[in-house]
Protein backbone atom coordinates (compact mmCIF):
# COMPACT_ATOMS: atom_id res chain seq x y z
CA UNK A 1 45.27 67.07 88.85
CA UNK A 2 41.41 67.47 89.13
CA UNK A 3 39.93 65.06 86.42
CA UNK A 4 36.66 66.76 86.20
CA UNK A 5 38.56 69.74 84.42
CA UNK A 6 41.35 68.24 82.88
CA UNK A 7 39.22 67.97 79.50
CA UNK A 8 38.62 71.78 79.83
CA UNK A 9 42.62 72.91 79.69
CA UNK A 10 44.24 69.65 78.01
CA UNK A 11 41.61 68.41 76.29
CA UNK A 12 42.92 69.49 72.83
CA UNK A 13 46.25 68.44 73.05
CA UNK A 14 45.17 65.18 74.24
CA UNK A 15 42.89 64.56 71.76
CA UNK A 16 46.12 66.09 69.12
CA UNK A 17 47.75 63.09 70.68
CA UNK A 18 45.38 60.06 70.37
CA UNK A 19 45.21 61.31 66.92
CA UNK A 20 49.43 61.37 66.19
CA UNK A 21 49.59 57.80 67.99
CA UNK A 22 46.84 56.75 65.48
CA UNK A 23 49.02 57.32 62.49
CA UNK A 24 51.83 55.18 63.11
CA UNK A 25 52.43 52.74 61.30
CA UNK A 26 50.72 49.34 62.11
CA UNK A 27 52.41 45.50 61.94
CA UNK A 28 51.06 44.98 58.10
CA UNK A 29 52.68 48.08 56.73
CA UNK A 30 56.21 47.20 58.74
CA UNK A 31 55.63 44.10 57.24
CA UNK A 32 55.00 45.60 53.64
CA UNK A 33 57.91 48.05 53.61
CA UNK A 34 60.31 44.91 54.35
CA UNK A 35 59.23 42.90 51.02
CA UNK A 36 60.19 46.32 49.08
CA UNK A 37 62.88 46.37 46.75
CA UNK A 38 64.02 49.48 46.04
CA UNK A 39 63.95 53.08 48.48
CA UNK A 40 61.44 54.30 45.65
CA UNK A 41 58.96 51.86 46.97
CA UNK A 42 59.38 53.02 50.11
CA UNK A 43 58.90 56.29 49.36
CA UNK A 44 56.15 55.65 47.11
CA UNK A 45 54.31 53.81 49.84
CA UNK A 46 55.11 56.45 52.29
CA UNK A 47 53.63 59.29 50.52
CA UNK A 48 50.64 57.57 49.56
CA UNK A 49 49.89 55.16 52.05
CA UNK A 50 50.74 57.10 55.60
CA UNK A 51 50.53 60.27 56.74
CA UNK A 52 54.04 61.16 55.73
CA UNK A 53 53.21 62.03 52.26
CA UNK A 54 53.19 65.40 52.78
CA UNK A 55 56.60 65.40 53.71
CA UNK A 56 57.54 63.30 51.60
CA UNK A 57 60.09 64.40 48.28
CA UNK A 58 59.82 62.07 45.24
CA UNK A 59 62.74 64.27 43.60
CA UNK A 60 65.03 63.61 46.49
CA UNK A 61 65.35 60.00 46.98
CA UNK A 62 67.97 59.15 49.56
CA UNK A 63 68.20 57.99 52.65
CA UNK A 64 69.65 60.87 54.24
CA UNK A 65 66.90 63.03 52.79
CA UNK A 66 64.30 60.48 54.41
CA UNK A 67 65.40 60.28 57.86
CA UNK A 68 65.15 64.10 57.79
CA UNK A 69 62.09 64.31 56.25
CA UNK A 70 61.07 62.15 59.05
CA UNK A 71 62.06 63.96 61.56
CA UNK A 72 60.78 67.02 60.39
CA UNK A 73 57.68 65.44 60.47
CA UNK A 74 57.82 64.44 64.12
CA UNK A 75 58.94 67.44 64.81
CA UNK A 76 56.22 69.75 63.13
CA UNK A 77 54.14 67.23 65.50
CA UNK A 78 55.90 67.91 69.00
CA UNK A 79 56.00 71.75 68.11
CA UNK A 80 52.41 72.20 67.31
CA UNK A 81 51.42 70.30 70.95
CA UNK A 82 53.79 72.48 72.66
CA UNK A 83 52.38 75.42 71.66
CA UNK A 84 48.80 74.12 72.79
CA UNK A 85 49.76 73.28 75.44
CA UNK A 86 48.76 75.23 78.89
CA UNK A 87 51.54 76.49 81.04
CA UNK A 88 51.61 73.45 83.65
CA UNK A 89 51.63 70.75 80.64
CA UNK A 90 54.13 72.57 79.03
């Protein structure tokens, strides 16, 4: 692969990437969803403090519903940088 044009077919997707990586979550709010109580903290901090709140439902507190949620979440994520991607990074 030719680095002088990798920016002008990947670019995007690497960029899409840098940007996922920067929203997990970080050592202090591992550290602050262990000293919660209750799976309503959790989700509480998870819709408002990380970028999961969108997928996040405050009506369906379980932890079933959560590690779906979750993994709709990552995969919304994969999807969208698959179908950016150009045929060889694909």
């Amino acid at each position: 692969m030719d680095l002088t044009t990798f920016g002008i077919d990947n670019g995007f997707v690497e960029a899409k990437l840098r940007g996922y990586r920067s929203t997990f979550l970080d050592k202090k709010q591992y550290t602050d969803l262990k000293n919660f109580n209750s799976l309503e903290e959790v989700y509480s901090f998870l819709s408002t403090e990380t970028d999961y709140g969108q997928y996040i439902d405050l009506n369906n507190v379980s932890i079933n519903a959560l590690k779906m949620m979750l993994k709709k979440k990552l995969a919304d994520e994969i999807n969208y940088i698959e179908m950016n991607c150009m045929k060889e990074l694909a």
